[in-house]
PDB file of N, CA and C in Angstrom:
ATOM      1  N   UNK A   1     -43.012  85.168  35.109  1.00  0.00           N
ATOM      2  CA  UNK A   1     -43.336  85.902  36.313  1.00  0.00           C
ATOM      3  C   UNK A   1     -42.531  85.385  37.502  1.00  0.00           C
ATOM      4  N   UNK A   2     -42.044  84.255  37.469  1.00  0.00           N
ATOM      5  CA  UNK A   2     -41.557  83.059  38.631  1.00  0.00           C
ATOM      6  C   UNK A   2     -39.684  83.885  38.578  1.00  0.00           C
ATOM      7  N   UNK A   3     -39.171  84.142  37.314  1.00  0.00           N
ATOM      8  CA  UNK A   3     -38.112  84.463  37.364  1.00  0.00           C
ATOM      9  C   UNK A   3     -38.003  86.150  38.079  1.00  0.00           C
ATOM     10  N   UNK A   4     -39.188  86.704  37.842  1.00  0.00           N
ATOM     11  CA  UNK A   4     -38.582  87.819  38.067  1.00  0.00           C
ATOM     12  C   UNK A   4     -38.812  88.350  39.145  1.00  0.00           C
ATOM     13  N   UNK A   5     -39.856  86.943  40.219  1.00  0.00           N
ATOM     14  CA  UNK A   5     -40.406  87.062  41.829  1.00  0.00           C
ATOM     15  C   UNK A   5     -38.959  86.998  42.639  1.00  0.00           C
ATOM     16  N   UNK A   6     -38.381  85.376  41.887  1.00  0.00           N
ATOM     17  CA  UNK A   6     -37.241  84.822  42.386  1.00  0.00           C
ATOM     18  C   UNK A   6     -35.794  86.007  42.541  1.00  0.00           C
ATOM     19  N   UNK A   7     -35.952  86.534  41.427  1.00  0.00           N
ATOM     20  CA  UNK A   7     -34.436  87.082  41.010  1.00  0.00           C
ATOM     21  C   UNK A   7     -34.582  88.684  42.012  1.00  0.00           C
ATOM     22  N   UNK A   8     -35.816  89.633  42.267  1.00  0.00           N
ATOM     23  CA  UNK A   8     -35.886  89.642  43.095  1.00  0.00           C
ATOM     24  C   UNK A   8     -35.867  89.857  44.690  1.00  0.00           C
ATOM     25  N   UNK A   9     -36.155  88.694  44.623  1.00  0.00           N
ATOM     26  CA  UNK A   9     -36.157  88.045  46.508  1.00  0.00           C
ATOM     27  C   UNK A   9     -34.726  87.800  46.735  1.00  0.00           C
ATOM     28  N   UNK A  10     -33.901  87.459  45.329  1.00  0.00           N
ATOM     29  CA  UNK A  10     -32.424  87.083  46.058  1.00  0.00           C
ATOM     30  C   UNK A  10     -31.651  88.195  45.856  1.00  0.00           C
ATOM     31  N   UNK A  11     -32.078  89.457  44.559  1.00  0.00           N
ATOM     32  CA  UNK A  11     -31.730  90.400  44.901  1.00  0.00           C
ATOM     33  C   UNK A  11     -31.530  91.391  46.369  1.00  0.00           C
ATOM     34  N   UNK A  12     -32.707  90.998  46.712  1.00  0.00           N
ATOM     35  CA  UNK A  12     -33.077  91.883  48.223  1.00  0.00           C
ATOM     36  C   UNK A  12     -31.912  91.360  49.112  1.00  0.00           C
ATOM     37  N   UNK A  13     -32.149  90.272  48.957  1.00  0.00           N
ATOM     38  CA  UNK A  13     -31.126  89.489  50.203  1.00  0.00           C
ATOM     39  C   UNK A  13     -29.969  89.389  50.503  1.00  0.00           C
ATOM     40  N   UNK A  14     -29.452  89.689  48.722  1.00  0.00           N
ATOM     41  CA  UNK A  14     -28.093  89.908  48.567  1.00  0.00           C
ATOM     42  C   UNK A  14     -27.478  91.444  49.189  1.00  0.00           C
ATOM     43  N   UNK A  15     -28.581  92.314  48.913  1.00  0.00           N
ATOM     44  CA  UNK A  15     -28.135  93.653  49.128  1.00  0.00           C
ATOM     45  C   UNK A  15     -28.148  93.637  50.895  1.00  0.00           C
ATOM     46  N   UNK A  16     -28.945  93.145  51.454  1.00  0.00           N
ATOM     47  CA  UNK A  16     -29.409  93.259  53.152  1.00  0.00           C
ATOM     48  C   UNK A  16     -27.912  92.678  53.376  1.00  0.00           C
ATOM     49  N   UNK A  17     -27.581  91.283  53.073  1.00  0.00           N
ATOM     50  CA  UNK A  17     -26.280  90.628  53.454  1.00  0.00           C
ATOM     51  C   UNK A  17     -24.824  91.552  53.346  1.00  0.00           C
ATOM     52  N   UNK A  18     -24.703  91.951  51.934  1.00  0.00           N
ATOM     53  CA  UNK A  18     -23.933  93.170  51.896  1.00  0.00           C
ATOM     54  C   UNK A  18     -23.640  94.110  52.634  1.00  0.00           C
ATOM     55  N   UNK A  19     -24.608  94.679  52.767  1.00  0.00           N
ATOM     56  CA  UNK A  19     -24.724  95.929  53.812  1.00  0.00           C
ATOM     57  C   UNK A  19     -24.358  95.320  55.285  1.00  0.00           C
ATOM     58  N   UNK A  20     -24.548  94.566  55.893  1.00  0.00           N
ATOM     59  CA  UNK A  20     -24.380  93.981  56.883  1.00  0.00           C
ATOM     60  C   UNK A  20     -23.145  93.801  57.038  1.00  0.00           C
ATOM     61  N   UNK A  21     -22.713  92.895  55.924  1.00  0.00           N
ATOM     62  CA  UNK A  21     -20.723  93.015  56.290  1.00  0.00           C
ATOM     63  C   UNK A  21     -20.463  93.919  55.699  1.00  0.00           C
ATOM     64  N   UNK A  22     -20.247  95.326  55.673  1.00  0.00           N
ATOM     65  CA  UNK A  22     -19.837  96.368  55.648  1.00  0.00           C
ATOM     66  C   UNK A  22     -20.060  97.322  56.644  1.00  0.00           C
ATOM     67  N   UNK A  23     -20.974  96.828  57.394  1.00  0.00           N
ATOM     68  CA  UNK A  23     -21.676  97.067  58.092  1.00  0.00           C
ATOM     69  C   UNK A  23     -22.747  98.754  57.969  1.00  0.00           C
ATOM     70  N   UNK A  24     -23.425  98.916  57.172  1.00  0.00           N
ATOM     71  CA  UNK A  24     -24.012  99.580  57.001  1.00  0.00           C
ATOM     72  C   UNK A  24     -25.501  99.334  57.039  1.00  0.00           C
ATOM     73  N   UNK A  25     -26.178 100.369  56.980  1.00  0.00           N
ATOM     74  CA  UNK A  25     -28.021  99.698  57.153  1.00  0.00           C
ATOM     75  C   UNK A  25     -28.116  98.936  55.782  1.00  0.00           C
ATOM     76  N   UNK A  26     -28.670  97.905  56.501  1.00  0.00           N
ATOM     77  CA  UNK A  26     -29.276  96.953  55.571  1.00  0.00           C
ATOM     78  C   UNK A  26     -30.447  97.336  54.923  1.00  0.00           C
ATOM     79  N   UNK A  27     -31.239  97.343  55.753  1.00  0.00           N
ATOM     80  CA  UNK A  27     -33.126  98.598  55.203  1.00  0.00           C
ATOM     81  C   UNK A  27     -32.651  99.197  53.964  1.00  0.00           C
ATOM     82  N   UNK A  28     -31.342 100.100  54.380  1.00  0.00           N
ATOM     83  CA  UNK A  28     -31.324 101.411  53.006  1.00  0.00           C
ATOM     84  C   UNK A  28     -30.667 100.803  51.798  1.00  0.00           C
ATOM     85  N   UNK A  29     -29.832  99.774  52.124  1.00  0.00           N
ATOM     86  CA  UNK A  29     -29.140  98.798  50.954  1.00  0.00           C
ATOM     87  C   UNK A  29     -30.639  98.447  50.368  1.00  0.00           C
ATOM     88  N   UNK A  30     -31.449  97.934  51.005  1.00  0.00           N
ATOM     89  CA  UNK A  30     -32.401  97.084  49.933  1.00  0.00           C
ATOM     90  C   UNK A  30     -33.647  98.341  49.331  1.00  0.00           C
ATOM     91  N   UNK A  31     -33.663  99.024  50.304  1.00  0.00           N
ATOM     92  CA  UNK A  31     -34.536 100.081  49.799  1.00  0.00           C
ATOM     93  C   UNK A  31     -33.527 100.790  48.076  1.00  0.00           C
ATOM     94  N   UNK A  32     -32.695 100.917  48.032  1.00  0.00           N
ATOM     95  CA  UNK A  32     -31.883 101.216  46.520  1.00  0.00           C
ATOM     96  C   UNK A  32     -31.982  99.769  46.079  1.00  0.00           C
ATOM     97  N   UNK A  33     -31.598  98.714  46.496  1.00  0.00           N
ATOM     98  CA  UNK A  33     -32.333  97.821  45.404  1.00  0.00           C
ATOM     99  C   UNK A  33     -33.343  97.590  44.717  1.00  0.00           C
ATOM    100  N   UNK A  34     -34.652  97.852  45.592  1.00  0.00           N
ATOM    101  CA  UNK A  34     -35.746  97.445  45.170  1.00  0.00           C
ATOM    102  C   UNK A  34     -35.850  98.878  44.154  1.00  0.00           C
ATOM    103  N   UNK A  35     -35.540  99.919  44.351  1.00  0.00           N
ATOM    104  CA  UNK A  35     -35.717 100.887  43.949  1.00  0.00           C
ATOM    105  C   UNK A  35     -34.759 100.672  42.225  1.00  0.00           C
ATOM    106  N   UNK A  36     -33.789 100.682  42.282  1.00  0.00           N
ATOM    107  CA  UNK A  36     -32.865 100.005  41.292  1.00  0.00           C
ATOM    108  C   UNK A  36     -33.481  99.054  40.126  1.00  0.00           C
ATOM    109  N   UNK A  37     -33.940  97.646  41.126  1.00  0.00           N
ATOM    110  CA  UNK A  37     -34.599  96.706  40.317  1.00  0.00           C
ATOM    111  C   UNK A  37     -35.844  97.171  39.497  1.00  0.00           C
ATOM    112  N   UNK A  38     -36.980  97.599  39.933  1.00  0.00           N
ATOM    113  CA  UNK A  38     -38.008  98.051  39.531  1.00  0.00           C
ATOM    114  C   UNK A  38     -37.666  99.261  38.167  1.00  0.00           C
ATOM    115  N   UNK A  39     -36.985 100.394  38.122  1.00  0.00           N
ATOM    116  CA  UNK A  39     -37.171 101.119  37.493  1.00  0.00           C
ATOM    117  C   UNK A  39     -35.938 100.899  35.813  1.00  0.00           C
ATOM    118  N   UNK A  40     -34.791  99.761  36.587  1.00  0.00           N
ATOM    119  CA  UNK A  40     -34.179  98.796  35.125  1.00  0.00           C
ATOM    120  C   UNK A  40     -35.113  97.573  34.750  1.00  0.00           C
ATOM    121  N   UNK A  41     -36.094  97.439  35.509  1.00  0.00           N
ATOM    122  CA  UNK A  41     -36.882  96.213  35.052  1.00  0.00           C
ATOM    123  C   UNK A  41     -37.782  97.113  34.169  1.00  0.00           C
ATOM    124  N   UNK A  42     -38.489  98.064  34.614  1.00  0.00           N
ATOM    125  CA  UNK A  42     -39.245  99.328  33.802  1.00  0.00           C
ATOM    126  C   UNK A  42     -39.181  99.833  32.153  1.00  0.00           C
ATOM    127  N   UNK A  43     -37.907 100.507  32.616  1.00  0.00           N
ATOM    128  CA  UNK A  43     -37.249 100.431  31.407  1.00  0.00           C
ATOM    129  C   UNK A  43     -36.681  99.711  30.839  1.00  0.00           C
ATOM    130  N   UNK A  44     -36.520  98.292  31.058  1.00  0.00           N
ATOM    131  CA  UNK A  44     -36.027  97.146  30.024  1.00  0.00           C
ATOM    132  C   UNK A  44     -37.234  96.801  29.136  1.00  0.00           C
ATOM    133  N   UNK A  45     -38.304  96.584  30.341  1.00  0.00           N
ATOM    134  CA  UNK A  45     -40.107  96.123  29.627  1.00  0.00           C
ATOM    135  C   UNK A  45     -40.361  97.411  28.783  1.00  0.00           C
ATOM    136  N   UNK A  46     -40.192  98.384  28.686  1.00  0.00           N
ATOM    137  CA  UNK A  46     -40.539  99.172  27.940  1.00  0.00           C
ATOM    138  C   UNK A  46     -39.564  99.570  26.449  1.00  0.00           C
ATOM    139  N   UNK A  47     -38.399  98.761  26.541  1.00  0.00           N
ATOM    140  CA  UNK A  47     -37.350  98.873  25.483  1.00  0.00           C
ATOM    141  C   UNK A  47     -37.468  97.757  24.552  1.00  0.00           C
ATOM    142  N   UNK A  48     -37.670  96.920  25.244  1.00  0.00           N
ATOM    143  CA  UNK A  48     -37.676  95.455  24.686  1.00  0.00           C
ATOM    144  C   UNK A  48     -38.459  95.146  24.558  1.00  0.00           C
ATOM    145  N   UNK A  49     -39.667  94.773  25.266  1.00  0.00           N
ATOM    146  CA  UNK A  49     -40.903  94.033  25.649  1.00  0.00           C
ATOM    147  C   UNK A  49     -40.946  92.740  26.004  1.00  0.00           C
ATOM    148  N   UNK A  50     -39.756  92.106  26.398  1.00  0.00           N
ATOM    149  CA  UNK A  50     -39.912  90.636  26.930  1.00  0.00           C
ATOM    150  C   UNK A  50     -39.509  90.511  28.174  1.00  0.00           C
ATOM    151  N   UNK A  51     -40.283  89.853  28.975  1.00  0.00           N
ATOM    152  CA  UNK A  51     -40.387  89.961  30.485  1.00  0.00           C
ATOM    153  C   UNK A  51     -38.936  89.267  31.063  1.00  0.00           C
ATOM    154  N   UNK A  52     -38.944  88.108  30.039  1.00  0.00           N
ATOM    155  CA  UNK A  52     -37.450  87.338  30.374  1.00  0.00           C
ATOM    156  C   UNK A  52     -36.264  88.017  30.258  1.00  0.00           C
ATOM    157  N   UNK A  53     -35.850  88.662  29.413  1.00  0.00           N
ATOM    158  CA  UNK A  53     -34.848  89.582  29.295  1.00  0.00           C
ATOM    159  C   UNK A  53     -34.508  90.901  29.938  1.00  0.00           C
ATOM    160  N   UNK A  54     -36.098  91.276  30.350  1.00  0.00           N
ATOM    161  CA  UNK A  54     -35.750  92.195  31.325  1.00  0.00           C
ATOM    162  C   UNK A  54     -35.466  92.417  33.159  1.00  0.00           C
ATOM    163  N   UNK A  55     -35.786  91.168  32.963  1.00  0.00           N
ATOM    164  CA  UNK A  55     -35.643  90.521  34.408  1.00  0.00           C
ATOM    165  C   UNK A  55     -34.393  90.215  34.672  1.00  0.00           C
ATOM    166  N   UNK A  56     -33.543  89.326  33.691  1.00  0.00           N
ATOM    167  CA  UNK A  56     -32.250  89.656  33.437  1.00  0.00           C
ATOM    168  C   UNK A  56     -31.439  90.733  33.681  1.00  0.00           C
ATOM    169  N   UNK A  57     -31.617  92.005  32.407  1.00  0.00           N
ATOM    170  CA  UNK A  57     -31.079  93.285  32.527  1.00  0.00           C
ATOM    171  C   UNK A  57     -31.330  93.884  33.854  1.00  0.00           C
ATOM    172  N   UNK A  58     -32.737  93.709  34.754  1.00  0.00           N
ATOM    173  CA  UNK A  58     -32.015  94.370  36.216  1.00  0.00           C
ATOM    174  C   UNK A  58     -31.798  93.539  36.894  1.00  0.00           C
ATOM    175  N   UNK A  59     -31.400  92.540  36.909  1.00  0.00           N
ATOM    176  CA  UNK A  59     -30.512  91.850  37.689  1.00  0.00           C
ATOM    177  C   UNK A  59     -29.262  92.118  37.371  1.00  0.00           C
ATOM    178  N   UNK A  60     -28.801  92.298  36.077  1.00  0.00           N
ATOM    179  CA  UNK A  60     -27.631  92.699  36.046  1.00  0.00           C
ATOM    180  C   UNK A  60     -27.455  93.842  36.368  1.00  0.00           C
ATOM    181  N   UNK A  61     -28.214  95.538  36.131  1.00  0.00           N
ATOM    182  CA  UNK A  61     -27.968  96.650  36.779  1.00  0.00           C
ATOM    183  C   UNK A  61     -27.851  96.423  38.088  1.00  0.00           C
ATOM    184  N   UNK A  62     -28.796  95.897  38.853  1.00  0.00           N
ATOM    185  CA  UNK A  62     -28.443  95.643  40.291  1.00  0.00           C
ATOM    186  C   UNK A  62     -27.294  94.911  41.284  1.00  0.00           C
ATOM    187  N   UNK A  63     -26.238  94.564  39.907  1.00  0.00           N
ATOM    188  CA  UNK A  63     -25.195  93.957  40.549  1.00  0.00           C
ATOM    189  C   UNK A  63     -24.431  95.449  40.572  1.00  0.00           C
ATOM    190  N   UNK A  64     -24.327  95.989  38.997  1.00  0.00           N
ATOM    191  CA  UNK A  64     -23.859  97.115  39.100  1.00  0.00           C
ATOM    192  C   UNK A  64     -23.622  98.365  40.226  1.00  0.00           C
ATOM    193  N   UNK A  65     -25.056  98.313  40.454  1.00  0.00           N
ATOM    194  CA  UNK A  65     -25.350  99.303  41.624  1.00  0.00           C
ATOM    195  C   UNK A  65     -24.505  98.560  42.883  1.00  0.00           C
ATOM    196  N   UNK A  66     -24.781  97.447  43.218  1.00  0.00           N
ATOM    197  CA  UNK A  66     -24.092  96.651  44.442  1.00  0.00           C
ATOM    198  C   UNK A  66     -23.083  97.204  44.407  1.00  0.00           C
ATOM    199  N   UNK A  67     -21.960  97.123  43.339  1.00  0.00           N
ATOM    200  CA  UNK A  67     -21.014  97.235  42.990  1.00  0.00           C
ATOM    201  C   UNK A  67     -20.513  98.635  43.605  1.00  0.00           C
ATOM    202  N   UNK A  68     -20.912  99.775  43.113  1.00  0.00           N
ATOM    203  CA  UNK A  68     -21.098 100.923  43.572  1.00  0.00           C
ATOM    204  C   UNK A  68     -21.486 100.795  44.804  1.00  0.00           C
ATOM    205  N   UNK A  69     -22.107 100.576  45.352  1.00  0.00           N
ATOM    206  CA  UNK A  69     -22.373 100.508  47.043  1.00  0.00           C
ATOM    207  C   UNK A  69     -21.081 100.151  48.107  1.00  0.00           C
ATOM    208  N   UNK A  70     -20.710  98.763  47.039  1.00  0.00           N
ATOM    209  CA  UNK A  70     -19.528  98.331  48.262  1.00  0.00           C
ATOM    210  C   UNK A  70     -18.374  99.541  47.787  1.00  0.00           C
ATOM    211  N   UNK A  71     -18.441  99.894  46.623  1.00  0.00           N
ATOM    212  CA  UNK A  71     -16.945 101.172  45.936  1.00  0.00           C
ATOM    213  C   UNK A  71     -17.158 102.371  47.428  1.00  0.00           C
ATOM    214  N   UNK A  72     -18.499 102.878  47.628  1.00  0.00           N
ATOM    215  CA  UNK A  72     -18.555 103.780  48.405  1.00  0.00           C
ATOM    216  C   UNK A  72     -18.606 103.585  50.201  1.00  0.00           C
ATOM    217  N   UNK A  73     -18.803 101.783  50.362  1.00  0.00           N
ATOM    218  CA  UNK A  73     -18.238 101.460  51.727  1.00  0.00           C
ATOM    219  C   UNK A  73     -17.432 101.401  51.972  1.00  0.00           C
ATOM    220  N   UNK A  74     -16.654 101.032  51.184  1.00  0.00           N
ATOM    221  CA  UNK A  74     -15.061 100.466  51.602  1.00  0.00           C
ATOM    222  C   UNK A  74     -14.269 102.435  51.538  1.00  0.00           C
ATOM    223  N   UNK A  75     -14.818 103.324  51.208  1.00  0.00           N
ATOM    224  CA  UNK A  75     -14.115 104.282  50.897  1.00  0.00           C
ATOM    225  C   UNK A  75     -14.142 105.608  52.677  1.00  0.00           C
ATOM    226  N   UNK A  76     -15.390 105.113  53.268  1.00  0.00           N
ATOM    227  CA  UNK A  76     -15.485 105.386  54.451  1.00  0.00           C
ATOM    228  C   UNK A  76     -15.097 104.649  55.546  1.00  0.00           C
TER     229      UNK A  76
END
């Protein structure tokens, strides 16, 4: 439960920071994170069934998505 409070809280923070040097709203960066995290954490717990691994898998979608975020800042 500790990993997937942690991973997260630094998710959020990462996306707010992002958005910031790009300078875009931070709010709406983390609002698609949290949104992001929750529904690959969802469907990982429901594919897999282990909390550890899926906490993982959206942490890794949520880099993805980052990823995509800065593709579509830098393009404006």
């Amino acid at each position: 439960m500790l990993v997937i409070i942690i991973g997260f809280i630094i998710m959020l923070i990462t996306f707010f920071q992002t958005a910031k040097q790009y300078r875009e709203n931070g709010f709406k960066w983390a609002i698609i994170g949290i949104i992001g995290f929750t529904l690959s954490f969802a469907i990982a717990i429901m594919l897999i069934g282990e909390t550890f691994s899926a906490a993982g898998i959206a942490i890794v979608c949520c880099f993805f998505i980052r990823a995509q975020l800065i593709s579509t800042a830098r393009k404006k």
